[in-house]
N, C-alpha and C. Protein backbone atom coordinates (compact mmCIF):
# COMPACT_ATOMS: atom_id res chain seq x y z
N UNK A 1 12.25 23.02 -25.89
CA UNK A 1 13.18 22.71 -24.82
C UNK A 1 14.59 22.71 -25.41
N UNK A 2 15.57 22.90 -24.48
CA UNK A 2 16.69 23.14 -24.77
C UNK A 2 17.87 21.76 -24.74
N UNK A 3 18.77 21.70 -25.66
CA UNK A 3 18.98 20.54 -25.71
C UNK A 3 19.71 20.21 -24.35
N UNK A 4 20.63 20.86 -24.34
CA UNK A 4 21.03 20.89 -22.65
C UNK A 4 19.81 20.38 -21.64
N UNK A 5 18.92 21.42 -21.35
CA UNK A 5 17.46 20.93 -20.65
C UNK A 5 17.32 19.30 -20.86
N UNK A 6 17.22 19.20 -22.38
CA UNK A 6 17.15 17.82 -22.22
C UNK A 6 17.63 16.89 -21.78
N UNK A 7 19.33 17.15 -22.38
CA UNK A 7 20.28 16.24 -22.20
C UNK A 7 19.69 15.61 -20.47
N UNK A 8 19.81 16.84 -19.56
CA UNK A 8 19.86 16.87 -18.44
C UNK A 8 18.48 16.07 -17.54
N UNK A 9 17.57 15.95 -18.51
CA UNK A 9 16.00 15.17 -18.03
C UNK A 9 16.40 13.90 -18.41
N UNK A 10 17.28 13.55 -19.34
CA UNK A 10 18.00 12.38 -19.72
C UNK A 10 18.04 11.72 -18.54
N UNK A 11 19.18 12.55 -18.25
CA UNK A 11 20.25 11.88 -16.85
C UNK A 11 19.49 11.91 -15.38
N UNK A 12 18.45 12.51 -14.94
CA UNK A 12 17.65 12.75 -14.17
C UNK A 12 17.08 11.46 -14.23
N UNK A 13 16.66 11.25 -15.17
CA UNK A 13 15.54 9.89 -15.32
C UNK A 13 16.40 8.71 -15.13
N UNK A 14 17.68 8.66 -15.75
CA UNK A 14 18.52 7.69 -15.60
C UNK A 14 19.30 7.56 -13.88
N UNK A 15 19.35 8.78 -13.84
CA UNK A 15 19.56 8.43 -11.69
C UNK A 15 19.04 7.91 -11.55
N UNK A 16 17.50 8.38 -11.04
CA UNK A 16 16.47 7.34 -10.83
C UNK A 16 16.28 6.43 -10.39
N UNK A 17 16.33 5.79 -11.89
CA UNK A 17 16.53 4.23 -12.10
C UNK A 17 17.66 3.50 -11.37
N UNK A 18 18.77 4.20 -11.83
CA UNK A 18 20.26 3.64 -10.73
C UNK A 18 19.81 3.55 -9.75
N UNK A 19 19.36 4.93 -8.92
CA UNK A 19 19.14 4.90 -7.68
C UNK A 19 18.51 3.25 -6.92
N UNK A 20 17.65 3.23 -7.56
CA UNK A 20 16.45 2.26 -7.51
C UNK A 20 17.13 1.02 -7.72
N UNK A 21 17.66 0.73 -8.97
CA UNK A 21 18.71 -0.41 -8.78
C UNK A 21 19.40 -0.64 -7.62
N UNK A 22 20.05 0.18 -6.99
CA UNK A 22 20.79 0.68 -6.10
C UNK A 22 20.45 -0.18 -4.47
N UNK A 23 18.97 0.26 -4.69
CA UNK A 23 18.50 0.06 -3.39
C UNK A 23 17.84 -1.36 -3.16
N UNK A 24 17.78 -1.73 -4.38
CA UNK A 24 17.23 -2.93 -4.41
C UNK A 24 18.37 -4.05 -4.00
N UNK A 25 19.58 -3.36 -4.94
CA UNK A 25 20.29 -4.57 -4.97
C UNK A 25 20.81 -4.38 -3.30
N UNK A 26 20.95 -3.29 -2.38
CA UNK A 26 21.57 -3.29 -0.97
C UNK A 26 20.02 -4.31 -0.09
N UNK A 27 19.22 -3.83 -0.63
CA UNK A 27 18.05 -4.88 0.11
C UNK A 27 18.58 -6.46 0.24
N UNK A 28 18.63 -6.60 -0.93
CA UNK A 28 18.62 -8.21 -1.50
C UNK A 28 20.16 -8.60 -0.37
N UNK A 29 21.42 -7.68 -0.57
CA UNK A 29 22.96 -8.58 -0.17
C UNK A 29 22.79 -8.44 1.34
N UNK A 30 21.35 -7.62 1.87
CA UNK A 30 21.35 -7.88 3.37
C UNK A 30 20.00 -8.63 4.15
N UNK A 31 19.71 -9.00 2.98
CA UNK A 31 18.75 -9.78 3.47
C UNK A 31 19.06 -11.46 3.96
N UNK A 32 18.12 -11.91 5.08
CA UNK A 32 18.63 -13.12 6.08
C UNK A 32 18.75 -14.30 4.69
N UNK A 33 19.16 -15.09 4.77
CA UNK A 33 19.45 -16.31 3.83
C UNK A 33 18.08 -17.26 3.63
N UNK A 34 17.82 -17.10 2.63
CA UNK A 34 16.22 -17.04 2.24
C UNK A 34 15.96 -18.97 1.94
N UNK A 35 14.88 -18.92 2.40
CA UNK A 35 14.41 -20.33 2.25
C UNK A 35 14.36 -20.43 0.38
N UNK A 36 15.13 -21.12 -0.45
CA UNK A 36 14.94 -21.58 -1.57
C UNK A 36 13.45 -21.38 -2.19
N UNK A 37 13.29 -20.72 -2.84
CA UNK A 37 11.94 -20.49 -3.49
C UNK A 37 10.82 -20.77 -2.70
N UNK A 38 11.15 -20.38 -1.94
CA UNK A 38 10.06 -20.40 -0.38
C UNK A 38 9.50 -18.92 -0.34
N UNK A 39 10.86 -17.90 0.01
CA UNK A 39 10.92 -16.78 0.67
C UNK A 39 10.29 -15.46 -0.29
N UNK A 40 8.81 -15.58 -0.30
CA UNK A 40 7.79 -14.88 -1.00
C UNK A 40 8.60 -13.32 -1.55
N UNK A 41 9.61 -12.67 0.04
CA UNK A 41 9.59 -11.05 -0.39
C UNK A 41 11.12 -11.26 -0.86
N UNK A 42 12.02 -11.98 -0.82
CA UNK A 42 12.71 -12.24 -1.64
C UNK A 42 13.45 -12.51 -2.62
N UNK A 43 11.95 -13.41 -3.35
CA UNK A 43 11.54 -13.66 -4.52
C UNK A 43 11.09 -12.30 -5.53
N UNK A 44 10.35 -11.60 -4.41
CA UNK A 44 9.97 -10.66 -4.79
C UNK A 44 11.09 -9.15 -5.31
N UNK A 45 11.99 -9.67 -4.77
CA UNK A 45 13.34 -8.47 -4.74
C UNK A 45 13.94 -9.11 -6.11
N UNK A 46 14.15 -10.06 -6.41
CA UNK A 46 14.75 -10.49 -7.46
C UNK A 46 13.99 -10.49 -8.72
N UNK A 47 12.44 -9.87 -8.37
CA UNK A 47 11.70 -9.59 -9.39
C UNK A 47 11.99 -8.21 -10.09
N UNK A 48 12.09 -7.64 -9.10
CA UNK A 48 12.10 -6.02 -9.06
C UNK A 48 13.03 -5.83 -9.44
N UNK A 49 14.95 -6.38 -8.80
CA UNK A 49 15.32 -6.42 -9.70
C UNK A 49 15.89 -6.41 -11.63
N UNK A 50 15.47 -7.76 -11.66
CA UNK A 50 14.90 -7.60 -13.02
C UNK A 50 14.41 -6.85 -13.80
N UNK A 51 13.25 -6.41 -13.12
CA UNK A 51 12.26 -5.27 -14.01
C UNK A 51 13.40 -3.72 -14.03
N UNK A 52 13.88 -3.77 -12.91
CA UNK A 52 14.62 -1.66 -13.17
C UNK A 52 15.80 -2.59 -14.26
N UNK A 53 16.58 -3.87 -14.08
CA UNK A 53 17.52 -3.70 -14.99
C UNK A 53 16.98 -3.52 -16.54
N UNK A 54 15.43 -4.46 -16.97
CA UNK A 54 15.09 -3.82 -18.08
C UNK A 54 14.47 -2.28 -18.20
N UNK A 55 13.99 -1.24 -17.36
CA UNK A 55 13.72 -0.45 -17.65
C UNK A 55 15.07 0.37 -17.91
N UNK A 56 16.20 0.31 -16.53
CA UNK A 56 17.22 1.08 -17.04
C UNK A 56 17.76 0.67 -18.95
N UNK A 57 17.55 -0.84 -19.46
CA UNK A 57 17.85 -0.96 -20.77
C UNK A 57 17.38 -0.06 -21.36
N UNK A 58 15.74 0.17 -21.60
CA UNK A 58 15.24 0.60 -22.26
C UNK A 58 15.49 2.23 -22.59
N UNK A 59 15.35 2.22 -20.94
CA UNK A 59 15.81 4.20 -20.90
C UNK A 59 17.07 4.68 -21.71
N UNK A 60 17.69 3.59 -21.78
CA UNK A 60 19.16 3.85 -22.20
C UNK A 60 18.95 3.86 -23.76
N UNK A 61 17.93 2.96 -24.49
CA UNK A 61 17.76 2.98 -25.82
C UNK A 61 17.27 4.29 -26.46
N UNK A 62 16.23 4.66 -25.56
CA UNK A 62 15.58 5.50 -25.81
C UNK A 62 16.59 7.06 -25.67
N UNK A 63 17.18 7.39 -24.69
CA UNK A 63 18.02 7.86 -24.57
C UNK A 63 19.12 8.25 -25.88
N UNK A 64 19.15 7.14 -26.31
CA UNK A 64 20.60 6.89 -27.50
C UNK A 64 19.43 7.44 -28.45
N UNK A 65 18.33 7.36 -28.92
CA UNK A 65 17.72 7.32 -29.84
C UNK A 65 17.10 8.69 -29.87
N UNK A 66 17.39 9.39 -28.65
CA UNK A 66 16.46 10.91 -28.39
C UNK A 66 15.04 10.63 -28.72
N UNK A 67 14.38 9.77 -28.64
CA UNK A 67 12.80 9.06 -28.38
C UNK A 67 12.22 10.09 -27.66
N UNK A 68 12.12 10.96 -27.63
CA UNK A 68 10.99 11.88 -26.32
C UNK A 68 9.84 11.86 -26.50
N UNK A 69 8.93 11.38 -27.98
CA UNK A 69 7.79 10.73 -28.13
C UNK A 69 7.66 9.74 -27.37
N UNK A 70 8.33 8.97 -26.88
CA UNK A 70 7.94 7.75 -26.50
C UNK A 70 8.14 7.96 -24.29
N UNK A 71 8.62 8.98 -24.10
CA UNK A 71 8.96 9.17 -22.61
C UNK A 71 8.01 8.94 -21.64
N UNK A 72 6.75 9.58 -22.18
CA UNK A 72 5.06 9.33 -21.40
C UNK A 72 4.91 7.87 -21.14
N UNK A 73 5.00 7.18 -22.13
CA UNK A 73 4.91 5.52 -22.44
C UNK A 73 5.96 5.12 -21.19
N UNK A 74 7.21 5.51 -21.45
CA UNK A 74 7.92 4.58 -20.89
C UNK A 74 7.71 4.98 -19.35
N UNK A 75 7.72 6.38 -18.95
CA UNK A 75 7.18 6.87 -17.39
C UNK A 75 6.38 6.15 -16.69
N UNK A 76 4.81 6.09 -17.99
CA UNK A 76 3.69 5.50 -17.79
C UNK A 76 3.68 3.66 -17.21
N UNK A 77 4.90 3.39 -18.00
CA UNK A 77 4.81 1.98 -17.76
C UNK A 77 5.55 1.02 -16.58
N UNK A 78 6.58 1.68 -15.97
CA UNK A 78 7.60 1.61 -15.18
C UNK A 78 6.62 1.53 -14.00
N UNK A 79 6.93 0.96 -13.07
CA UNK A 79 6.35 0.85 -11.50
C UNK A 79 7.13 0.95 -10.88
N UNK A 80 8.55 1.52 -10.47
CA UNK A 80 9.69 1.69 -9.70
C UNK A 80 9.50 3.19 -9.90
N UNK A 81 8.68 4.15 -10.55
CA UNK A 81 8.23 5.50 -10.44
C UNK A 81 7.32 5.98 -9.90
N UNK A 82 7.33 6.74 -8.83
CA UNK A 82 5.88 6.88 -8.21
C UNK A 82 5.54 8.11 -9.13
N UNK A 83 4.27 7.97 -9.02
CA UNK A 83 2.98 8.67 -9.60
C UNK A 83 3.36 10.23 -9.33
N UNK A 84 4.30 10.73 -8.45
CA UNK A 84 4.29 12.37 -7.80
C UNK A 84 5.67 12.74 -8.98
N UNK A 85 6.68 11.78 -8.58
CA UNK A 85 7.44 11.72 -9.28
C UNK A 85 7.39 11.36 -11.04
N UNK A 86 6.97 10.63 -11.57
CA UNK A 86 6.22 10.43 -12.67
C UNK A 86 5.78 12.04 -13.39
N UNK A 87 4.28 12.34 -12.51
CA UNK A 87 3.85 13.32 -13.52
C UNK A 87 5.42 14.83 -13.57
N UNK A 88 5.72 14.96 -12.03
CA UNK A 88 7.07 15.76 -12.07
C UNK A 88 7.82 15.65 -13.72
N UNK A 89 8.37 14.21 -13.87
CA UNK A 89 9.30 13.76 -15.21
C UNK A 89 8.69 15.05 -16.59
N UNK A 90 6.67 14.16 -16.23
CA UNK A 90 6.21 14.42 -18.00
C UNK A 90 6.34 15.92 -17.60
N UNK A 91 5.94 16.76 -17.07
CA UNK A 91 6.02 18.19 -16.98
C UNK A 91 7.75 18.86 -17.49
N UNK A 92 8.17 18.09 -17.23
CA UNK A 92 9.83 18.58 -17.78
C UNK A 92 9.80 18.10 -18.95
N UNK A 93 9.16 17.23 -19.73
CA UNK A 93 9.86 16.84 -20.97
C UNK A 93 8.85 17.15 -21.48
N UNK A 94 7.10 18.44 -21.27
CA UNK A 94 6.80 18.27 -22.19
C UNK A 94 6.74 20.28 -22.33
């Protein structure tokens, strides 16, 4: 693969993730004013949250590090990737 190619599966993977950040965080600033650790899908947004801001970390390490051994793993492990999209990724990076 070409480093360009790559560069560019880089940044693909890293949209993504933004994207996804993205949408989470517009969920959460319009959602009704949540009962204090009551509000189950709420709770649940601030989970999800969480999890893309550590995956975007990671992508970003990996990224800096040109890791492409490790891309399957990290695809594999992420749940803010669907499965269509997912195998799409490994087919480009392998």
């Amino acid at each position: 693969m070409s480093v360009t190619k790559l560069k560019t599966m880089w940044q693909v993977v890293e949209e993504l993730l933004l994207a996804e950040k993205q949408r989470i965080a517009n969920e959460i600033s319009f959602y009704p004013p949540p009962i204090p650790a009551c509000d189950a899908q709420f709770n649940y947004l601030l989970e999800q949250r969480a999890e893309i801001a550590e995956a975007l970390w990671q992508w970003r390490q990996l990224a800096a590090a040109g890791a492409v051994e490790e891309v399957e793993g990290f695809l594999t492990a992420v749940s803010c990737i669907s499965p269509h999209t997912r195998n799409t990724l490994l087919a480009s990076f392998n």
